[in-house]
C-alpha atoms as a PDB file:
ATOM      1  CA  UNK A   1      45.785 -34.109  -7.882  1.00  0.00           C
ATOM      2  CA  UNK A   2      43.648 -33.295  -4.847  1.00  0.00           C
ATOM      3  CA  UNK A   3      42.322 -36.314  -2.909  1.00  0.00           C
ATOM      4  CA  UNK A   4      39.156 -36.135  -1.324  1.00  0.00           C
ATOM      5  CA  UNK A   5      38.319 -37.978   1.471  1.00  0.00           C
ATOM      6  CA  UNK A   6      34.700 -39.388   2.086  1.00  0.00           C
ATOM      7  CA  UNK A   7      34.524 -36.724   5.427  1.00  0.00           C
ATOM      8  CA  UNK A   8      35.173 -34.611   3.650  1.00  0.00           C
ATOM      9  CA  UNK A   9      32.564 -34.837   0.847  1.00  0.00           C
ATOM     10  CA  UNK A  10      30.112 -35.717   3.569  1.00  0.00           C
ATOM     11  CA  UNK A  11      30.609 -32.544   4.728  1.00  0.00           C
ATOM     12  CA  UNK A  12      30.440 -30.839   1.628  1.00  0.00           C
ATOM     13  CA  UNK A  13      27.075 -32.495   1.053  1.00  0.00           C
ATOM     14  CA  UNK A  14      26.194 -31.489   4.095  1.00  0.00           C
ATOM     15  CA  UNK A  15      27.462 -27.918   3.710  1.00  0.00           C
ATOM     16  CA  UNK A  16      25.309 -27.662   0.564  1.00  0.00           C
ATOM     17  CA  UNK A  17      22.050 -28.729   2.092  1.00  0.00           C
ATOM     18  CA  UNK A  18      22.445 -26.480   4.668  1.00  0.00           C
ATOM     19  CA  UNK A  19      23.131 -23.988   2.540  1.00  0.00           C
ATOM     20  CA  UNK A  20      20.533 -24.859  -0.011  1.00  0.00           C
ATOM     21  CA  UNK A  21      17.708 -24.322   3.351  1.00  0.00           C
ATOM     22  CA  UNK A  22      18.217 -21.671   4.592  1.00  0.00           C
ATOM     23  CA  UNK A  23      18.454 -20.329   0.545  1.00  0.00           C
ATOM     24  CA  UNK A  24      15.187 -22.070   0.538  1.00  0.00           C
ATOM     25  CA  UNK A  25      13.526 -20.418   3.851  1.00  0.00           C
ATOM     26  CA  UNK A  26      14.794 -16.962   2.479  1.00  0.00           C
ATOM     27  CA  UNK A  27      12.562 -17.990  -0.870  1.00  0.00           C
ATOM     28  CA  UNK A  28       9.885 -18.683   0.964  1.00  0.00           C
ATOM     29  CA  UNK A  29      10.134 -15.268   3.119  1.00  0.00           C
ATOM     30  CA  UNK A  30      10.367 -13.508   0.098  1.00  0.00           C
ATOM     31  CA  UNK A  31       7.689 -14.590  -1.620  1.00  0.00           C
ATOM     32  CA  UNK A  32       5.127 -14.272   1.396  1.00  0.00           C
ATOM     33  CA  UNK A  33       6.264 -10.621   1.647  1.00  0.00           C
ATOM     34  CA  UNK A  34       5.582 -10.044  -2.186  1.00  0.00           C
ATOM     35  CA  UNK A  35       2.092 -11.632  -1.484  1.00  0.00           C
ATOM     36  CA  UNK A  36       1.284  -9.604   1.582  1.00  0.00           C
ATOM     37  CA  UNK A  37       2.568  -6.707  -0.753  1.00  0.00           C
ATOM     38  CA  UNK A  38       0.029  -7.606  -3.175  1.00  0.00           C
ATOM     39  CA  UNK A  39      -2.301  -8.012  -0.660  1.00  0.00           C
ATOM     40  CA  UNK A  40      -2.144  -4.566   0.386  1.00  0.00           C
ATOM     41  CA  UNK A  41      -2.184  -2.884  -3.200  1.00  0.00           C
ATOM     42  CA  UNK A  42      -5.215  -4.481  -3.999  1.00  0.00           C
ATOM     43  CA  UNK A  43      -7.368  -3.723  -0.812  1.00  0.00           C
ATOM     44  CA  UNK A  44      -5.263   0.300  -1.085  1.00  0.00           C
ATOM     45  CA  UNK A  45      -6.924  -0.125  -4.786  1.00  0.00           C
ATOM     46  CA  UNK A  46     -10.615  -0.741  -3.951  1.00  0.00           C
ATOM     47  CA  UNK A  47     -10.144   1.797  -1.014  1.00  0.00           C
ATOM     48  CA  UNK A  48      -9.175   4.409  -3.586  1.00  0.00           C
ATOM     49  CA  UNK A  49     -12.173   3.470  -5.613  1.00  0.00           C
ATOM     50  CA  UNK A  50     -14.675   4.068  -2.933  1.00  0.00           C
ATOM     51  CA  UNK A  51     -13.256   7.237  -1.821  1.00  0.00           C
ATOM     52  CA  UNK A  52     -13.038   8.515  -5.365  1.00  0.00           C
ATOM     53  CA  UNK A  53     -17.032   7.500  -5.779  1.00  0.00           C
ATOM     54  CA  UNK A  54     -17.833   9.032  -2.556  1.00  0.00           C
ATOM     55  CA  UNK A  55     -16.070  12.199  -3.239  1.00  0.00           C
ATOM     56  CA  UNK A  56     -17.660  12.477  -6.345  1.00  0.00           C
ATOM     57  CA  UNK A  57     -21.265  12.498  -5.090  1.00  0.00           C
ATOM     58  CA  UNK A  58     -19.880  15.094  -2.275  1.00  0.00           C
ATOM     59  CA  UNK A  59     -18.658  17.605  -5.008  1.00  0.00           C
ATOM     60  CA  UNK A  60     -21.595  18.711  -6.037  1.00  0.00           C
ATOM     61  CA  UNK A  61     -23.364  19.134  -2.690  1.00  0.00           C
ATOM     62  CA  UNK A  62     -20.127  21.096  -2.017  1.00  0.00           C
ATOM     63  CA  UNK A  63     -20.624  23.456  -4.251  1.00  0.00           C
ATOM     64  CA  UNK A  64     -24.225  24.164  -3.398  1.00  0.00           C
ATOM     65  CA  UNK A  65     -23.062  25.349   0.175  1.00  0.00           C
ATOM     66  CA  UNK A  66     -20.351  27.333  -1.159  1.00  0.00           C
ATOM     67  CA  UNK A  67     -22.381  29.179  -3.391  1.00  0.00           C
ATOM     68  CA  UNK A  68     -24.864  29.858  -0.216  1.00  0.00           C
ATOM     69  CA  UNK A  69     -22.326  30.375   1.983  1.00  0.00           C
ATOM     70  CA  UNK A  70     -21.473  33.380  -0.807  1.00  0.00           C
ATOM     71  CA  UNK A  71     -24.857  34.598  -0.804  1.00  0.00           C
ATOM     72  CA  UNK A  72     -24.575  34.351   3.050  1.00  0.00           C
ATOM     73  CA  UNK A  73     -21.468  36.226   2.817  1.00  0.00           C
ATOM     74  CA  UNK A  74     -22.752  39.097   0.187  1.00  0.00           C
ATOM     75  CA  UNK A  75     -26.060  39.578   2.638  1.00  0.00           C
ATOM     76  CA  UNK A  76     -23.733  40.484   5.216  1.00  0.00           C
ATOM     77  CA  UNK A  77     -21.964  42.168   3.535  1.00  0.00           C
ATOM     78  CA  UNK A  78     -24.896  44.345   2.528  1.00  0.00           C
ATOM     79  CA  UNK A  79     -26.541  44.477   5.774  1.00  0.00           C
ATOM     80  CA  UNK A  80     -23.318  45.640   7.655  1.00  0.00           C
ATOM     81  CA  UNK A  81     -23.077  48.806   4.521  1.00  0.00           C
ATOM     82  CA  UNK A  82     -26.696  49.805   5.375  1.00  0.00           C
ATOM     83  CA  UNK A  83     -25.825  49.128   8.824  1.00  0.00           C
END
């Protein structure tokens, strides 16, 4: 039979709340990095959105230059053969 003394459960108790704080702090750490986390998805998420709306409307005025830039290219091309 083990006797315990009341010391020594006061410090038990006390071991335990200390214990159960700084548990409690890293909880608390935790979950403020999973919101900052969360945080950050959502504003990388709308970011993504605008770029993918803004790349849309550049596509096609990309692909007008490149076809004049060909023309371009096959007038030159031309010019320096008669050249």
């Amino acid at each position: 039979m083990t006797y315990v003394t009341p010391k020594s459960y006061l410090d038990g108790i006390n071991l335990y709340i200390s214990h159960l704080q700084a548990v409690t702090e890293q909880q608390v750490m935790m979950k403020t990095r999973y919101k900052n986390g969360v945080t950050k998805l959502k504003k990388t998420s709308i970011q993504i959105e605008e770029l993918s709306l803004k790349l849309a409307d550049l596509i096609p005025k990309l692909d007008i230059q490149n076809k004049q830039c060909n023309i371009q290219a096959e007038e030159i091309r031309k010019n320096k053969a008669v050249a």
